[in-house]
C-alpha atoms as a PDB file:
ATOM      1  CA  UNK A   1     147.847  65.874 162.497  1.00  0.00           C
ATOM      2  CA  UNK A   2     149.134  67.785 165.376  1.00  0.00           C
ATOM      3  CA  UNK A   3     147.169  70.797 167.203  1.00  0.00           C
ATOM      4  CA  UNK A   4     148.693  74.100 168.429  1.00  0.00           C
ATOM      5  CA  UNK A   5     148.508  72.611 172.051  1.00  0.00           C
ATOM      6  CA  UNK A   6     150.024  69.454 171.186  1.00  0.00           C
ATOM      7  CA  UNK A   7     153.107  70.796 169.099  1.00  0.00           C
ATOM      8  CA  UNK A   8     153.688  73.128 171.907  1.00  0.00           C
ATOM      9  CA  UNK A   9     153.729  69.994 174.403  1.00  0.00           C
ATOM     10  CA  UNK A  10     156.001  67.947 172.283  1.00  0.00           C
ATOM     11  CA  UNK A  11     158.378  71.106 172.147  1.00  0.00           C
ATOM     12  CA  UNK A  12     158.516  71.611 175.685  1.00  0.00           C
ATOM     13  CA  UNK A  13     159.698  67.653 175.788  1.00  0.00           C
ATOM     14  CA  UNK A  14     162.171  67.822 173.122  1.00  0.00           C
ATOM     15  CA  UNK A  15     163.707  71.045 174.969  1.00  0.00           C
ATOM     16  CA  UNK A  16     163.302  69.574 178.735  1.00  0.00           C
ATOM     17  CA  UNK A  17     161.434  72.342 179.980  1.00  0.00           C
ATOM     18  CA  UNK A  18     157.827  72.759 181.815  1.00  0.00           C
ATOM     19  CA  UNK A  19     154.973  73.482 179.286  1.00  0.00           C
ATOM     20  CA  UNK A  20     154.335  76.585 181.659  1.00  0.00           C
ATOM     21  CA  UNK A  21     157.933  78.176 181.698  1.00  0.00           C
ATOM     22  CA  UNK A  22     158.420  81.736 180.363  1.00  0.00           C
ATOM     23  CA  UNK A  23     160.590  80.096 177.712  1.00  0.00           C
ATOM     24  CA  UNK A  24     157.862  78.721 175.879  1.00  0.00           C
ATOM     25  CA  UNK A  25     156.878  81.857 174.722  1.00  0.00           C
ATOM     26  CA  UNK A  26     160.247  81.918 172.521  1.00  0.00           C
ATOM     27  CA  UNK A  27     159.420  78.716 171.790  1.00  0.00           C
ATOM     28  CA  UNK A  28     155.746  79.284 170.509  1.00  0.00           C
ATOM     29  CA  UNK A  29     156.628  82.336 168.725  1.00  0.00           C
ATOM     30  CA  UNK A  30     159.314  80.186 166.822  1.00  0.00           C
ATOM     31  CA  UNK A  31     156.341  77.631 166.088  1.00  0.00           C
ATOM     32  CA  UNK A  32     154.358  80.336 164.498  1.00  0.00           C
ATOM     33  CA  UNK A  33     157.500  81.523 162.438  1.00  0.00           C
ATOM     34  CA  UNK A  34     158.399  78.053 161.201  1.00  0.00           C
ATOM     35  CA  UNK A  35     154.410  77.857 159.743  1.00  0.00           C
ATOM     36  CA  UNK A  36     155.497  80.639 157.807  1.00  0.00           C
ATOM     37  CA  UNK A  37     158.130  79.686 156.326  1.00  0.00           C
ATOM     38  CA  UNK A  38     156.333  76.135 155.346  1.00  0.00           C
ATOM     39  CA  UNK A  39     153.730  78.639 153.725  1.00  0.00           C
ATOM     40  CA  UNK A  40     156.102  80.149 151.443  1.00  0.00           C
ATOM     41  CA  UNK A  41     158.370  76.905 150.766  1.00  0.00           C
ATOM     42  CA  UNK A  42     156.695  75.627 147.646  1.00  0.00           C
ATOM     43  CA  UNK A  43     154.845  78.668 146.711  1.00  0.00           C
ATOM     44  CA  UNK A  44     151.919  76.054 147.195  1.00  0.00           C
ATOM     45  CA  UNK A  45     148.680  78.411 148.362  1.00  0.00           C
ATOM     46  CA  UNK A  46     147.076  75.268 150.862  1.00  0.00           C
ATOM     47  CA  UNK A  47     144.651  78.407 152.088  1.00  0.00           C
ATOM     48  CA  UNK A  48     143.508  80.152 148.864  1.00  0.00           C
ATOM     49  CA  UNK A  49     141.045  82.833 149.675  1.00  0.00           C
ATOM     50  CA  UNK A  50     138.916  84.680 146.833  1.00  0.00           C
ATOM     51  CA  UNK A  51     137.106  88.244 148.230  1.00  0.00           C
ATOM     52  CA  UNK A  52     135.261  90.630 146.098  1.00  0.00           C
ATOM     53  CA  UNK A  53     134.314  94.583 145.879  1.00  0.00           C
ATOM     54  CA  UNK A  54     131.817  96.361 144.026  1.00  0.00           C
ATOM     55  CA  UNK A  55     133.303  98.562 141.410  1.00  0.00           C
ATOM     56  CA  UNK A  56     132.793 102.323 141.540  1.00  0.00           C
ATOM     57  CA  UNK A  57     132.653 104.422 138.282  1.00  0.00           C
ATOM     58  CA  UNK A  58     135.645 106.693 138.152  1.00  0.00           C
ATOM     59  CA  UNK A  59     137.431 104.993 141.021  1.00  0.00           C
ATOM     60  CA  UNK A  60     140.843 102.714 139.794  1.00  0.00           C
ATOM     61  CA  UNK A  61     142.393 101.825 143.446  1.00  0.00           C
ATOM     62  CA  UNK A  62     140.691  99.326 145.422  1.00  0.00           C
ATOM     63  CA  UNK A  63     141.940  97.989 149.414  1.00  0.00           C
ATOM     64  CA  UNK A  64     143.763  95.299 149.504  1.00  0.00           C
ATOM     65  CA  UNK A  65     142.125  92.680 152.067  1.00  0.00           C
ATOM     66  CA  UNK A  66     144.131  92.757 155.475  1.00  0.00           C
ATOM     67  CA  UNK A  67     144.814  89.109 155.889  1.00  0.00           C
ATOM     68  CA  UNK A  68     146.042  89.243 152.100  1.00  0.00           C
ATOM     69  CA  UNK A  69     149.896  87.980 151.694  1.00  0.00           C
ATOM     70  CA  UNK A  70     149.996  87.370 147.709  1.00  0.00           C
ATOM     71  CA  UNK A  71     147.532  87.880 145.024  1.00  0.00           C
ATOM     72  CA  UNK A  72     147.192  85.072 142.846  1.00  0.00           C
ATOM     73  CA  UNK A  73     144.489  86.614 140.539  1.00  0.00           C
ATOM     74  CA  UNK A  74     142.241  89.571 139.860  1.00  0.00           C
ATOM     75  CA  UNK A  75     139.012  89.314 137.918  1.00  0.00           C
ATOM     76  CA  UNK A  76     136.007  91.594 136.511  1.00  0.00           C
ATOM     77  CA  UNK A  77     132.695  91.200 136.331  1.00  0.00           C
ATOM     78  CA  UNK A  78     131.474  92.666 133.101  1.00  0.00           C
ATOM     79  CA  UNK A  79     127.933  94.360 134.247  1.00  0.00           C
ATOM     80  CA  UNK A  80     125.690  94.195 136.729  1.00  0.00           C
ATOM     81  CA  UNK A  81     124.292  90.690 137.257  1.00  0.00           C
ATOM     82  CA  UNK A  82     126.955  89.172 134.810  1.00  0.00           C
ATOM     83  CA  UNK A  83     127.856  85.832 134.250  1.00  0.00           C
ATOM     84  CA  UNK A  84     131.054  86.562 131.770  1.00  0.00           C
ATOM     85  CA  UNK A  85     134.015  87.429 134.796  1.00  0.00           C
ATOM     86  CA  UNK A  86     137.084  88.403 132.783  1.00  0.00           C
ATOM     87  CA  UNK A  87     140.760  87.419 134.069  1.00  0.00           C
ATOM     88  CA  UNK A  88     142.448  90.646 134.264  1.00  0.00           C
ATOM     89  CA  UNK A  89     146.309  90.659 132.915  1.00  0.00           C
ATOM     90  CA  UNK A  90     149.182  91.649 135.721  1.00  0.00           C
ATOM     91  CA  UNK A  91     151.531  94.967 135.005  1.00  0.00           C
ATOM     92  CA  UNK A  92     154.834  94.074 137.413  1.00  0.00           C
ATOM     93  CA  UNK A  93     156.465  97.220 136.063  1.00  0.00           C
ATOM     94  CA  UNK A  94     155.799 100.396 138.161  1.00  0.00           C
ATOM     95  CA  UNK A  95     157.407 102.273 135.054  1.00  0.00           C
ATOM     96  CA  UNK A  96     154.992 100.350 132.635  1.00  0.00           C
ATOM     97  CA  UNK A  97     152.070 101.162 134.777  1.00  0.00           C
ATOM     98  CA  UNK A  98     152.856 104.568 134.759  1.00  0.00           C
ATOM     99  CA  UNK A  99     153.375 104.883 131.167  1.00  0.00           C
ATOM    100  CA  UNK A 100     149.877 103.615 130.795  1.00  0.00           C
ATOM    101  CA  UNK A 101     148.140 106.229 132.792  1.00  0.00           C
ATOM    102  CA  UNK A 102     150.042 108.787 131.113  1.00  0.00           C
ATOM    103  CA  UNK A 103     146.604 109.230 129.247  1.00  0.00           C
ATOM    104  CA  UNK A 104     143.963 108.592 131.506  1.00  0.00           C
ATOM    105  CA  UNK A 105     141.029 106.487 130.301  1.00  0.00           C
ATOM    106  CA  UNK A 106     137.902 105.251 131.070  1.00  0.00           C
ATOM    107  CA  UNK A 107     136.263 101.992 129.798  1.00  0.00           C
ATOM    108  CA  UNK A 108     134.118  99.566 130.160  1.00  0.00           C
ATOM    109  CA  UNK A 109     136.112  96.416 131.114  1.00  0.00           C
ATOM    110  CA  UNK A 110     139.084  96.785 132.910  1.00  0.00           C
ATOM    111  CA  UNK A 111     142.049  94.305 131.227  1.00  0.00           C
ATOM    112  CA  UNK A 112     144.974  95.383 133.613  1.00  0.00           C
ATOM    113  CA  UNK A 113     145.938  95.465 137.087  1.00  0.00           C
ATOM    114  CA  UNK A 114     148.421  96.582 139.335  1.00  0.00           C
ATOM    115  CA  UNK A 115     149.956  96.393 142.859  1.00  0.00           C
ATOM    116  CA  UNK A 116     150.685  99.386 144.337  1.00  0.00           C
ATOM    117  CA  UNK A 117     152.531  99.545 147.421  1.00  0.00           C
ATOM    118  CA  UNK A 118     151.032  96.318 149.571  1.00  0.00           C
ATOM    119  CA  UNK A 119     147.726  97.490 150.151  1.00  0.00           C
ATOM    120  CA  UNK A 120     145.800  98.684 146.909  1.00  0.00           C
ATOM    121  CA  UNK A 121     145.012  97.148 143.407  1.00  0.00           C
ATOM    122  CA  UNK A 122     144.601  99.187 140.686  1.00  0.00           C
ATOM    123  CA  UNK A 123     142.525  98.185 137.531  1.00  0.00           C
ATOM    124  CA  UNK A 124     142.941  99.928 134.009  1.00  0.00           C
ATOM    125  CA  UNK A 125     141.186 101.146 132.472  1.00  0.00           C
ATOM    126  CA  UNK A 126     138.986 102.790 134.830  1.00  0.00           C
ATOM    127  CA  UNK A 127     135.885 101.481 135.557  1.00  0.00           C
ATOM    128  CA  UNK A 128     132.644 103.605 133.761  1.00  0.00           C
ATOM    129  CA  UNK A 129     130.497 102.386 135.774  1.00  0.00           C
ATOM    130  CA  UNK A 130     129.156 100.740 139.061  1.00  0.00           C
ATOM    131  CA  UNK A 131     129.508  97.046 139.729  1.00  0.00           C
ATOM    132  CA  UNK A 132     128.171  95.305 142.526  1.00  0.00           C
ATOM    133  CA  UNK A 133     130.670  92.654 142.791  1.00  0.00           C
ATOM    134  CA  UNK A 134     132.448  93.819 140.211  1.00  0.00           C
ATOM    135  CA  UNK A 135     136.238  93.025 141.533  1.00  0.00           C
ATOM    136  CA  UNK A 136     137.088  89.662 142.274  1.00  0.00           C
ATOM    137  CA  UNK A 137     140.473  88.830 144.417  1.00  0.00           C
ATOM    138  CA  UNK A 138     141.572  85.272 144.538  1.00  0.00           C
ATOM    139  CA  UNK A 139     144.616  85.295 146.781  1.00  0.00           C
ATOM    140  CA  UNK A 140     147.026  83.197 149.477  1.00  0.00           C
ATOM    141  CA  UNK A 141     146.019  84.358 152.817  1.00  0.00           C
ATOM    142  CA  UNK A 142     148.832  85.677 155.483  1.00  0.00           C
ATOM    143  CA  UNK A 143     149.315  83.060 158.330  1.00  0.00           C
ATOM    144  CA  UNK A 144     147.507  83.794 161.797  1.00  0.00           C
ATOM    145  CA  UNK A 145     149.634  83.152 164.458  1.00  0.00           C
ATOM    146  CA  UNK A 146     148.724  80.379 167.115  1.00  0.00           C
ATOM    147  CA  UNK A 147     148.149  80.777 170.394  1.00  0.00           C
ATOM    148  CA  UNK A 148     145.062  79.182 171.907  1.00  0.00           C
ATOM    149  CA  UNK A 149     144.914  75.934 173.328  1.00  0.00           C
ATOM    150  CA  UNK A 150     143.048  72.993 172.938  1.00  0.00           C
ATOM    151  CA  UNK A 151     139.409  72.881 174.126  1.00  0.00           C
ATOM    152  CA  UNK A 152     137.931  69.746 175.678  1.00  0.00           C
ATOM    153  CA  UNK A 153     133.910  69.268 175.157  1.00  0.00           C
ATOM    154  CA  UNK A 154     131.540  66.682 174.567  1.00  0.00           C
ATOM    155  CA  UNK A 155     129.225  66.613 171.617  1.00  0.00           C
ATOM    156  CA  UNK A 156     126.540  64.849 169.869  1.00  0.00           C
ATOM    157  CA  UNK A 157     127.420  63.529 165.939  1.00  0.00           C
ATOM    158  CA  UNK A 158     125.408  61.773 163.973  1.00  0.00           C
ATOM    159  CA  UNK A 159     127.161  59.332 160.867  1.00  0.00           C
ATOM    160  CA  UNK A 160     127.068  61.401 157.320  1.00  0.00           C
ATOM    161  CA  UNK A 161     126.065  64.661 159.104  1.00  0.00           C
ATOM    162  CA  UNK A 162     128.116  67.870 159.250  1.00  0.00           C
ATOM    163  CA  UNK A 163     126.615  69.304 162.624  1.00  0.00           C
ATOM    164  CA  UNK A 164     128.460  69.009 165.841  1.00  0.00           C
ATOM    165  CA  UNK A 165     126.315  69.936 168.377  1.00  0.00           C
ATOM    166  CA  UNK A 166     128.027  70.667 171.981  1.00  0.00           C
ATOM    167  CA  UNK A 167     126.740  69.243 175.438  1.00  0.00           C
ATOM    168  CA  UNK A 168     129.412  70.839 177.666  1.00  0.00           C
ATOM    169  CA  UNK A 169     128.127  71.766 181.061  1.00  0.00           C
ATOM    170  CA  UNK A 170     129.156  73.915 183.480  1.00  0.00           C
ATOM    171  CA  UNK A 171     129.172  73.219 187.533  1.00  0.00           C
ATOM    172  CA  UNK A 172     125.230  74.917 187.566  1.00  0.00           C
ATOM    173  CA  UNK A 173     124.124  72.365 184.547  1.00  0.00           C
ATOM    174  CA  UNK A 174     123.992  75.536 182.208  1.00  0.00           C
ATOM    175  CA  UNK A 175     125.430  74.946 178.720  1.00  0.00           C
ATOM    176  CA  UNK A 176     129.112  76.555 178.263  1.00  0.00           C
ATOM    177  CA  UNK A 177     129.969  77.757 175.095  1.00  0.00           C
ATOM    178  CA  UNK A 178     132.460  75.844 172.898  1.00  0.00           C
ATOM    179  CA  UNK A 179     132.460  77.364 169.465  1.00  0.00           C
ATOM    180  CA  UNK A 180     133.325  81.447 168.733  1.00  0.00           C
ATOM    181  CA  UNK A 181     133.220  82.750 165.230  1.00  0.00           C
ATOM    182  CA  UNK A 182     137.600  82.746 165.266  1.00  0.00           C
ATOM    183  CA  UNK A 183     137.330  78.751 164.954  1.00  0.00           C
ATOM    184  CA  UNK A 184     136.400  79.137 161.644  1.00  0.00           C
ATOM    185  CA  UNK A 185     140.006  79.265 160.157  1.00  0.00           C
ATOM    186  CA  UNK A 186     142.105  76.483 160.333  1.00  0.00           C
ATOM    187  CA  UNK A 187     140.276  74.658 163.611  1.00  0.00           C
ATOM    188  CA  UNK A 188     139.589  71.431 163.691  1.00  0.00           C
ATOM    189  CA  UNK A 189     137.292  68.622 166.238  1.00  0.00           C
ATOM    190  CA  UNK A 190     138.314  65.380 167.274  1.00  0.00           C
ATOM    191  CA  UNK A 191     137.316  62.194 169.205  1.00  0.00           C
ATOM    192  CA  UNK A 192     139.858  61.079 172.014  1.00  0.00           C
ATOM    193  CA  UNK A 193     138.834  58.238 173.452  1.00  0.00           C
ATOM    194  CA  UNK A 194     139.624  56.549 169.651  1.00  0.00           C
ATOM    195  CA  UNK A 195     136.215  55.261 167.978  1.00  0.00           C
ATOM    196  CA  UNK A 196     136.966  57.463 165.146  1.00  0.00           C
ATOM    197  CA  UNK A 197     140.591  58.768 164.348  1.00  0.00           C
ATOM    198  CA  UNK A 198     139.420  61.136 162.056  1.00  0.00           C
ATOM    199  CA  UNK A 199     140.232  64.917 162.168  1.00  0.00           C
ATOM    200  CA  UNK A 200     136.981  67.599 161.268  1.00  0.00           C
ATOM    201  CA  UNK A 201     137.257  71.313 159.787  1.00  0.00           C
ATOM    202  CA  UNK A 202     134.944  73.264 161.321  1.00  0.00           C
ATOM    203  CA  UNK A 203     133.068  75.137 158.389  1.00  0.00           C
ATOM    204  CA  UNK A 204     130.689  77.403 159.801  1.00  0.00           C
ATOM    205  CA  UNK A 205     130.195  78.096 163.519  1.00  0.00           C
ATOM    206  CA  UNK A 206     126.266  78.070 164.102  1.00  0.00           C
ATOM    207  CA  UNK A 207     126.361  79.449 168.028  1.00  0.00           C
ATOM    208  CA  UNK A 208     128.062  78.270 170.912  1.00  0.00           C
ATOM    209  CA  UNK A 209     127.009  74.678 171.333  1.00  0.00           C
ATOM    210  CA  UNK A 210     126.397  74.075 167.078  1.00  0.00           C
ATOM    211  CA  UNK A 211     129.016  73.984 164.218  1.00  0.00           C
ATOM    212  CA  UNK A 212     129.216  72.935 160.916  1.00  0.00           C
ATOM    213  CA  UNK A 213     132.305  70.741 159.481  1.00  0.00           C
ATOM    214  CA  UNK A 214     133.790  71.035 156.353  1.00  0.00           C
ATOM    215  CA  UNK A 215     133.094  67.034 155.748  1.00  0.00           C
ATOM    216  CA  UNK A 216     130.544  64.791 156.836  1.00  0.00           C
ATOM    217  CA  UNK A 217     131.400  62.952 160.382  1.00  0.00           C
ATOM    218  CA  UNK A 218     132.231  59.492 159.511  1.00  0.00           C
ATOM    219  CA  UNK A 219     132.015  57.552 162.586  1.00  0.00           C
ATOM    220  CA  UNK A 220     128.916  55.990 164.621  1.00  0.00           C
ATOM    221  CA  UNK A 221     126.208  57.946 165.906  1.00  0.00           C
ATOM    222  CA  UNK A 222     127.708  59.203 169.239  1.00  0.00           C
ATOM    223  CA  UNK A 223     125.815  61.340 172.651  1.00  0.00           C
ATOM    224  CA  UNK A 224     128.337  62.977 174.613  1.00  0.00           C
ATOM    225  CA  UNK A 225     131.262  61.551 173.220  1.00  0.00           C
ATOM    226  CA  UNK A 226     134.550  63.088 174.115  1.00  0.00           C
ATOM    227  CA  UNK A 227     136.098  65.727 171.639  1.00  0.00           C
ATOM    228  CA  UNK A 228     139.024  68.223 171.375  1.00  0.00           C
ATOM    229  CA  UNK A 229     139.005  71.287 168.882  1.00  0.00           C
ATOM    230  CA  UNK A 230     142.090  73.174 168.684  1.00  0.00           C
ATOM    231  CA  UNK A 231     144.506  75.018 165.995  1.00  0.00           C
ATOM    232  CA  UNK A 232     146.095  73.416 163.072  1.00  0.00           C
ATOM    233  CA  UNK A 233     148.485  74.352 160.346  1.00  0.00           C
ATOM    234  CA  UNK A 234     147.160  74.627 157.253  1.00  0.00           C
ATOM    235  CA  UNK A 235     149.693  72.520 155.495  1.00  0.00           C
ATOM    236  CA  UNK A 236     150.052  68.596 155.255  1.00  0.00           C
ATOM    237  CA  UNK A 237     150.224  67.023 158.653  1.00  0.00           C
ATOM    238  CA  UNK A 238     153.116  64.878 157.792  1.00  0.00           C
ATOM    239  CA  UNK A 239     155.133  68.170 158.333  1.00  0.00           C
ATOM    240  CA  UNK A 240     153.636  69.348 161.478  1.00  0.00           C
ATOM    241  CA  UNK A 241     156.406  68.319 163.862  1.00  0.00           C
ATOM    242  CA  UNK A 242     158.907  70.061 161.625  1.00  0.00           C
ATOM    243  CA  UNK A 243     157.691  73.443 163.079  1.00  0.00           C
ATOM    244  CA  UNK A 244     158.623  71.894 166.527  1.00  0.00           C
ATOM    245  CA  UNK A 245     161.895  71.019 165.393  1.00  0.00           C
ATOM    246  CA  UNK A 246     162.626  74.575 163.661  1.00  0.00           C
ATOM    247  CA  UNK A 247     161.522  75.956 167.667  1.00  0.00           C
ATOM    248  CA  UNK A 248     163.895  73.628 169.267  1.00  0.00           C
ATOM    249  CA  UNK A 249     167.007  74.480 166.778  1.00  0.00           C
ATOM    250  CA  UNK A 250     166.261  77.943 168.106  1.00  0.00           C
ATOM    251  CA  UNK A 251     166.066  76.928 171.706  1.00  0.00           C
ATOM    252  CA  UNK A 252     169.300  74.959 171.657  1.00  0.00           C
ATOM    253  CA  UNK A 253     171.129  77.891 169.680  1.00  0.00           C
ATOM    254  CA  UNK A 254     170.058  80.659 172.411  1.00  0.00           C
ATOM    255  CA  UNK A 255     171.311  78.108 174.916  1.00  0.00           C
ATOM    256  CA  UNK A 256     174.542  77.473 173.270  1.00  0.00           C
ATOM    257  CA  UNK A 257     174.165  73.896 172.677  1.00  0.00           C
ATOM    258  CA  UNK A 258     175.493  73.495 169.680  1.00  0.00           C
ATOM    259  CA  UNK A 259     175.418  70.045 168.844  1.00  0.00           C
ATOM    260  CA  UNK A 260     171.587  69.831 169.834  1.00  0.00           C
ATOM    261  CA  UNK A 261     171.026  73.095 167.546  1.00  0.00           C
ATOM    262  CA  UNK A 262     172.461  71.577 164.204  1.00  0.00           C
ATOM    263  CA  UNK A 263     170.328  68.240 164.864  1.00  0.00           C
ATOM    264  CA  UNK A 264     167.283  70.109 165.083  1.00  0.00           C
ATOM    265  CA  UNK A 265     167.922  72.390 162.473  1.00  0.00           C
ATOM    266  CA  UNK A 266     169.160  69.556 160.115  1.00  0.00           C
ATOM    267  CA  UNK A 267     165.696  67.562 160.831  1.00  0.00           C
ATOM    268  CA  UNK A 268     163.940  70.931 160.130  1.00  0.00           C
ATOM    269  CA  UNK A 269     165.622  72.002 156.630  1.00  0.00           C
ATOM    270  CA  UNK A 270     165.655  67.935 155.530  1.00  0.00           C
ATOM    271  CA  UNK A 271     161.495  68.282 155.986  1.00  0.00           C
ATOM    272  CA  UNK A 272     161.465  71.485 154.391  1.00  0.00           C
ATOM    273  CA  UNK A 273     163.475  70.325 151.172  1.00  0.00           C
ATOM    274  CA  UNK A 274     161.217  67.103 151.220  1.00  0.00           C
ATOM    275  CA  UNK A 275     158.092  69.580 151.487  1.00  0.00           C
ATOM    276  CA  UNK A 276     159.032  71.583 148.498  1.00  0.00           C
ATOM    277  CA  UNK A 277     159.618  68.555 146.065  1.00  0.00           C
ATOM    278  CA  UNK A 278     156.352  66.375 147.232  1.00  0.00           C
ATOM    279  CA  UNK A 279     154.267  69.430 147.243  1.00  0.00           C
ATOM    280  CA  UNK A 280     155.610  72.250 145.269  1.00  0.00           C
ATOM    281  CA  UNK A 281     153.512  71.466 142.224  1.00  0.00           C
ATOM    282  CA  UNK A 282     149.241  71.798 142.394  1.00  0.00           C
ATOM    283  CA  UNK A 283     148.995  68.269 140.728  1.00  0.00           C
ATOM    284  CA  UNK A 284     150.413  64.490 141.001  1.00  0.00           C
ATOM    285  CA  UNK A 285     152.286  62.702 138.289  1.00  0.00           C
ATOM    286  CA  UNK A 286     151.904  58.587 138.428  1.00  0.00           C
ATOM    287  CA  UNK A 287     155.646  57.873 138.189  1.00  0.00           C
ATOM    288  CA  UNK A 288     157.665  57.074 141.242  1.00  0.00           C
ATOM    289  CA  UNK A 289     160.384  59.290 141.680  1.00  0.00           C
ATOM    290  CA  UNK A 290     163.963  57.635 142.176  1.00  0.00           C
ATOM    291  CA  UNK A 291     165.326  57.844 145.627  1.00  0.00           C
ATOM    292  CA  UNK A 292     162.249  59.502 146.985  1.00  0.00           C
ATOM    293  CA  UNK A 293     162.252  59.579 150.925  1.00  0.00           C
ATOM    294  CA  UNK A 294     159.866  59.542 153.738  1.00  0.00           C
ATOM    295  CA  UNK A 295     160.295  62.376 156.028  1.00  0.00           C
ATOM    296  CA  UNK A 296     163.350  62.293 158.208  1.00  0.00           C
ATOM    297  CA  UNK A 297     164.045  61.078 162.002  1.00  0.00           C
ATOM    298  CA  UNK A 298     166.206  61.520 164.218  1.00  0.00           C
ATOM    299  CA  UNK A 299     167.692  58.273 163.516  1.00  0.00           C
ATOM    300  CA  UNK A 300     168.047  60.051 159.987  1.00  0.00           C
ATOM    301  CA  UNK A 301     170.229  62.417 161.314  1.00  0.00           C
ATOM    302  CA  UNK A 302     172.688  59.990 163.172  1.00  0.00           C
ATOM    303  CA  UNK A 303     172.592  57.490 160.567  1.00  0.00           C
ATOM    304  CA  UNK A 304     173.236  60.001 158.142  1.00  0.00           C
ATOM    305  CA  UNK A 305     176.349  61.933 159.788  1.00  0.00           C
ATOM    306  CA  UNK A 306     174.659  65.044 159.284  1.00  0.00           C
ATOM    307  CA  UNK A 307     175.406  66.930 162.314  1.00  0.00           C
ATOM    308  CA  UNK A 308     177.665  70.012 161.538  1.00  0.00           C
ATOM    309  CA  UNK A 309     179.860  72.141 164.109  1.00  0.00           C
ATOM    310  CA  UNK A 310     178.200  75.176 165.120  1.00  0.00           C
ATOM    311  CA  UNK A 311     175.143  76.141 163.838  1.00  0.00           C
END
């Protein structure tokens, strides 16, 4: 698993430059891109969100969420305090959806919804009533773009527990403040000094010196043992570097170094084409596929004859 901080470092070695130089902000933003385009590769929602909105009687467009990319499903609630939450059936047809509200009409359980534009869902038929709760939005969530590095801290953890309690100090002996409520998404905490090897979600944060990870700790009780908490991808880590090697293709292009630019961007489309047939479905089949490969190396690439003139 590789943080924001340490794919950043292991681009600035692959392209020979200082992890400080203004071309690493070319480089990062090409990072960020290349997590993007892992996102949509497979069509495989790693991130899947669900949000929900109380229904208003007489109202049929709702906001879309701002951190929304794709909808996956909408669902009703059919009254207030309801168990029974109907699936509601997609209209893709703007024409269709028009032809439906021709006549308007009010109901009591919606059965169809719509996209309009890329921020509102419409339901039909109107709602007749009010809902707390009453829309529910599962949906694949848009990307945030990396950019802060790695913290160092040290923190109490106890074996089976999910709190990770800080004991960073300042110069004065005053507690410093690790966690902020932004770690929440995609951040995870790690040992480095190696008595665990183990990477942890944070959950929840509590306050500054207290979070809670997604899974329980699993190594030894521990008082102010060395950690790192920084940004990660939210797709398999096996891939991580492949983001790297998508920002150095780029790199080597803009420099005109063409022979270095269709290496990396071989490495980077090989990983991608292995990404979308090991993870493109939700679920795992028992039979070996023929001729399946592990991800690809440079030594891949060489051994392979894959380089290509130009880029």
């Amino acid at each position: 698993m590789l943080t924001f901080t340490q794919r950043k470092q292991m681009a600035a070695k692959k392209c020979g430059i200082h992890y400080e130089e203004k071309e690493m902000d070319y480089i990062v933003a090409n990072i960020n891109n290349a997590d993007k385009l892992f996102q949509n590769a497979s069509r495989r929602p790693w991130t899947r969100k669900e949000k929900s909105a109380d229904l208003t009687s007489g109202k049929q467009y709702y906001q879309i969420a701002s951190d929304m990319y794709r909808v996956a499903e909408v669902r009703c609630r059919q009254s207030n305090g309801s168990n029974v939450i109907m699936p509601l059936t997609e209209v893709r047809s703007e024409h269709e959806w028009n032809k439906m509200n021709s006549y308007p009409h009010s109901g009591m359980f919606p059965t169809h919804f719509f996209i309009r534009g890329n921020d509102e869902i419409g339901i039909y038929p109107t709602p007749a009533e009010n809902i707390t709760d009453g829309l529910i939005v599962a949906y694949e969530p848009r990307i945030r773009d990396m950019g802060v590095e790695d913290i160092s801290f040290t923190a109490n953890v106890s074996q089976d527990s999910v709190t990770i309690e800080s004991t960073l100090r300042d110069d004065n002996n005053q507690l410093v403040d690790v966690f902020a409520p932004y770690m929440e998404e995609n951040w995870y905490a790690f040992r480095t000094d190696g008595k665990d090897g183990n990477y942890y979600k944070i959950q929840k944060v509590i306050d500054g010196q207290h979070a809670k990870l997604e899974n329980n700790y699993l190594g030894n009780d521990a008082t102010d043992a060395p950690f790192k908490i920084g940004q990660v991808p939210p797709y398999p880590e096996e891939f991580h570097e492949a983001a790297v090697n998508y920002a150095c293709f780029n790199f080597y292009a803009m420099r005109k170094d063409t022979d270095s630019a269709a290496m990396y961007r071989t490495l980077f489309e090989q990983a991608m084409e292995q990404y979308k047939t090991r993870y493109g479905n939700k679920t795992v089949s028992g039979v070996i596929t023929p001729g399946a490969k592990r991800m690809p190396t440079i030594g891949d690439v060489f051994a392979n004859s894959t380089l290509t003139e130009g880029v």
